[in-house]
C-alpha atoms as a PDB file:
ATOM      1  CA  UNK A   1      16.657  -3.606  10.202  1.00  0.00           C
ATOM      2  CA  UNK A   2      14.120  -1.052  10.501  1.00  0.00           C
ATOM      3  CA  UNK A   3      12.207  -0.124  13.641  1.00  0.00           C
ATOM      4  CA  UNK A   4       9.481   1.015  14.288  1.00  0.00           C
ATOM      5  CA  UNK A   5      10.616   4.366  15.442  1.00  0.00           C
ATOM      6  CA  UNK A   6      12.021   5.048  11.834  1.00  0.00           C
ATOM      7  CA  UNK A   7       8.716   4.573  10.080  1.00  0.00           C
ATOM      8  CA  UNK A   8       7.324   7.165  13.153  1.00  0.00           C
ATOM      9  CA  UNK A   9      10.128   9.709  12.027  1.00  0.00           C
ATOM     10  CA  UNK A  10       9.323   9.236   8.070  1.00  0.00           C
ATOM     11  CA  UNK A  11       5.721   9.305   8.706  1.00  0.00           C
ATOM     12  CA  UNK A  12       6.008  12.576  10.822  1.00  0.00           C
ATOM     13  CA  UNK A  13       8.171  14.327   8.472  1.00  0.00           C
ATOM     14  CA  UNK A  14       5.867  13.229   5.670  1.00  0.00           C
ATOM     15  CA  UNK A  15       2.559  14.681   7.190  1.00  0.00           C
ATOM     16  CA  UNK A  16       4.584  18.317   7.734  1.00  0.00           C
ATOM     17  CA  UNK A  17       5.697  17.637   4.515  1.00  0.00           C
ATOM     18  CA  UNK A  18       1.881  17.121   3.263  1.00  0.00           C
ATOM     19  CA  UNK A  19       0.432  20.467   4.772  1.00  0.00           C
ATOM     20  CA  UNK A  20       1.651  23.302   2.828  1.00  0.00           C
ATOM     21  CA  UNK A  21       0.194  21.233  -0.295  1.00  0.00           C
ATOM     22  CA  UNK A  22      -2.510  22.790  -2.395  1.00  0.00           C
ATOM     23  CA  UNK A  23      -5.787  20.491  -1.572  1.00  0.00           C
ATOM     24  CA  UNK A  24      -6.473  18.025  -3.801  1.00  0.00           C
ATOM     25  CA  UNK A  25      -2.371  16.980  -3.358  1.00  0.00           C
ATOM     26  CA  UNK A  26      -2.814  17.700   0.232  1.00  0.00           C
ATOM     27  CA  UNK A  27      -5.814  14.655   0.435  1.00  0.00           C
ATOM     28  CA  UNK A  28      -3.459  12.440  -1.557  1.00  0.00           C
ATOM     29  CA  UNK A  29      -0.902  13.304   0.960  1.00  0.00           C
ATOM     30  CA  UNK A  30      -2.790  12.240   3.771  1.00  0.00           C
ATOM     31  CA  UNK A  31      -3.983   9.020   2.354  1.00  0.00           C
ATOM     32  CA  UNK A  32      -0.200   8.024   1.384  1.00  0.00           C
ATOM     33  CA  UNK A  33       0.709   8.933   5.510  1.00  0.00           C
ATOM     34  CA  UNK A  34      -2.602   7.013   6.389  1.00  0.00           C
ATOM     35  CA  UNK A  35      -1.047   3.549   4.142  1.00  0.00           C
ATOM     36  CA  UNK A  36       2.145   3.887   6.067  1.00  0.00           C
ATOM     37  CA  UNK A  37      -0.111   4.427   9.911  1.00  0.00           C
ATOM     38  CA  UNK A  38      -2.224   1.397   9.159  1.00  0.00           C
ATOM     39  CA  UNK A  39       1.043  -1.094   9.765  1.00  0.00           C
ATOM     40  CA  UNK A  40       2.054  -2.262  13.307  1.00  0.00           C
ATOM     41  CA  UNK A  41       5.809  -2.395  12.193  1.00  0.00           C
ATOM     42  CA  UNK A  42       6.457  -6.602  11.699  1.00  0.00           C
ATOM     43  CA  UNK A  43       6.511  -5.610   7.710  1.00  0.00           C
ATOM     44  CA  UNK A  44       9.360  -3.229   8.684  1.00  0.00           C
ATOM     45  CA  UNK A  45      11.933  -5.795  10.123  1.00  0.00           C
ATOM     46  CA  UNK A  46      11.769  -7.433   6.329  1.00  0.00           C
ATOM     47  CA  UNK A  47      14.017  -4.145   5.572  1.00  0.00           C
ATOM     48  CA  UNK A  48      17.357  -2.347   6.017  1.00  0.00           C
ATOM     49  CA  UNK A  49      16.235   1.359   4.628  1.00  0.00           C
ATOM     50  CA  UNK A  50      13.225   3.061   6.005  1.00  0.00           C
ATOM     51  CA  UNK A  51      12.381   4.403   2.961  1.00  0.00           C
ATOM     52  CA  UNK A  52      12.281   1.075   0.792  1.00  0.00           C
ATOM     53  CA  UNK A  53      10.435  -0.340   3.780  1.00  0.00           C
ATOM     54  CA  UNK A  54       8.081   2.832   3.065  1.00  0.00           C
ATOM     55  CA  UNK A  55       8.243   2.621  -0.754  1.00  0.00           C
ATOM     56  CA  UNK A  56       7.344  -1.290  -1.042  1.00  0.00           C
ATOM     57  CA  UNK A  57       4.220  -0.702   1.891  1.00  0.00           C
ATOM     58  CA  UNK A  58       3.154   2.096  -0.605  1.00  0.00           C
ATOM     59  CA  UNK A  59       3.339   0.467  -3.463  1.00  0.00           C
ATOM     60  CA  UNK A  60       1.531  -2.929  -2.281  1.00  0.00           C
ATOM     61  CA  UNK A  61      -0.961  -0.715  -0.563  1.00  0.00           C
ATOM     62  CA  UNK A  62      -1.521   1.389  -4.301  1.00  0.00           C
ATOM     63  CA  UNK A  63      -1.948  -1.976  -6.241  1.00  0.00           C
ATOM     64  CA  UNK A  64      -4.067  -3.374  -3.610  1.00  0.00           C
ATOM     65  CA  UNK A  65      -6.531  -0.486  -3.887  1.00  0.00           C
ATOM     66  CA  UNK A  66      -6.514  -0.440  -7.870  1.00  0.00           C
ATOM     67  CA  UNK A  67      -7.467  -4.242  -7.457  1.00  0.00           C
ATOM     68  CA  UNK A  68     -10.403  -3.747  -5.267  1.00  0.00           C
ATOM     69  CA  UNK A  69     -11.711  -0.304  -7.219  1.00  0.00           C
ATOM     70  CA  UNK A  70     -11.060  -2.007 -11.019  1.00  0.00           C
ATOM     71  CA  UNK A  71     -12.473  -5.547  -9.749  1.00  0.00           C
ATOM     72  CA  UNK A  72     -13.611  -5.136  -6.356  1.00  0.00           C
ATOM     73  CA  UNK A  73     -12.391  -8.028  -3.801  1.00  0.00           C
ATOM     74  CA  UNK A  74     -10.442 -10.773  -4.819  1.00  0.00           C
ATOM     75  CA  UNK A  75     -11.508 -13.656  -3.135  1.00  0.00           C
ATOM     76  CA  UNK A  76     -10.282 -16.988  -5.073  1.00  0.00           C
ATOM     77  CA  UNK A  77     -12.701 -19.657  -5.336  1.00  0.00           C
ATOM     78  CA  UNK A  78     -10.212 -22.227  -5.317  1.00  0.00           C
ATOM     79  CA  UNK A  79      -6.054 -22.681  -5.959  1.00  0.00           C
ATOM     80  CA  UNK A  80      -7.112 -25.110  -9.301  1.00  0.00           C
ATOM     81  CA  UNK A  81      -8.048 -22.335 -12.362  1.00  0.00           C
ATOM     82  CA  UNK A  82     -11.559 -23.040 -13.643  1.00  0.00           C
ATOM     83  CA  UNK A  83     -10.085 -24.540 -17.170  1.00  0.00           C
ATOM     84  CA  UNK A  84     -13.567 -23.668 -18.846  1.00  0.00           C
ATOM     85  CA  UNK A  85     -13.500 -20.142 -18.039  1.00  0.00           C
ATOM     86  CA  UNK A  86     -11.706 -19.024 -20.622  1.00  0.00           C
ATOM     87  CA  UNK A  87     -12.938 -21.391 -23.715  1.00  0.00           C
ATOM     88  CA  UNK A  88     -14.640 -19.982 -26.518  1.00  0.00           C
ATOM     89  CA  UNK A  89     -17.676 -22.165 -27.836  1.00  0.00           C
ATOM     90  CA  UNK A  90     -17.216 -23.147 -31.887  1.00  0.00           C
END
């Protein structure tokens, strides 16, 4: 199981890893360290290897943000698809 502390030493390591970068890798850096911050460490118990804990929280958080910036929130209006949505008119 992963703890807590783990993610703390991966996430450290990570932002000295992210400061010798050249800028515009350097901001990218930062934002990957800031996905890993924003978790309280309940998501990390799900996992025996830090870094697959890391890699999956990355990954969700990546898709996540492509969802919002190609479609903006997803809120779903209800669980039943709208069955007329998607029907051409003859």
């Amino acid at each position: 199981m992963v703890t807590v502390t783990d993610m703390k030493i991966i996430i450290e390591r990570w932002k000295k890893g992210t400061r010798p970068l050249k800028v515009h890798d350097m901001k990218s850096g930062q934002k990957v360290v800031g996905m890993l911050e924003k978790y309280d460490g309940t998501e990390f118990g799900l996992f025996d290897d830090p870094f697959e804990a890391a890699t999956f929280i990355l990954l969700v958080g990546m898709l996540k943000e492509q969802d919002l910036n190609n479609h903006g929130p997803v809120v779903p209006d209800t669980i039943i698809p709208d069955l007329n949505k998607n029907r051409t008119i003859a």
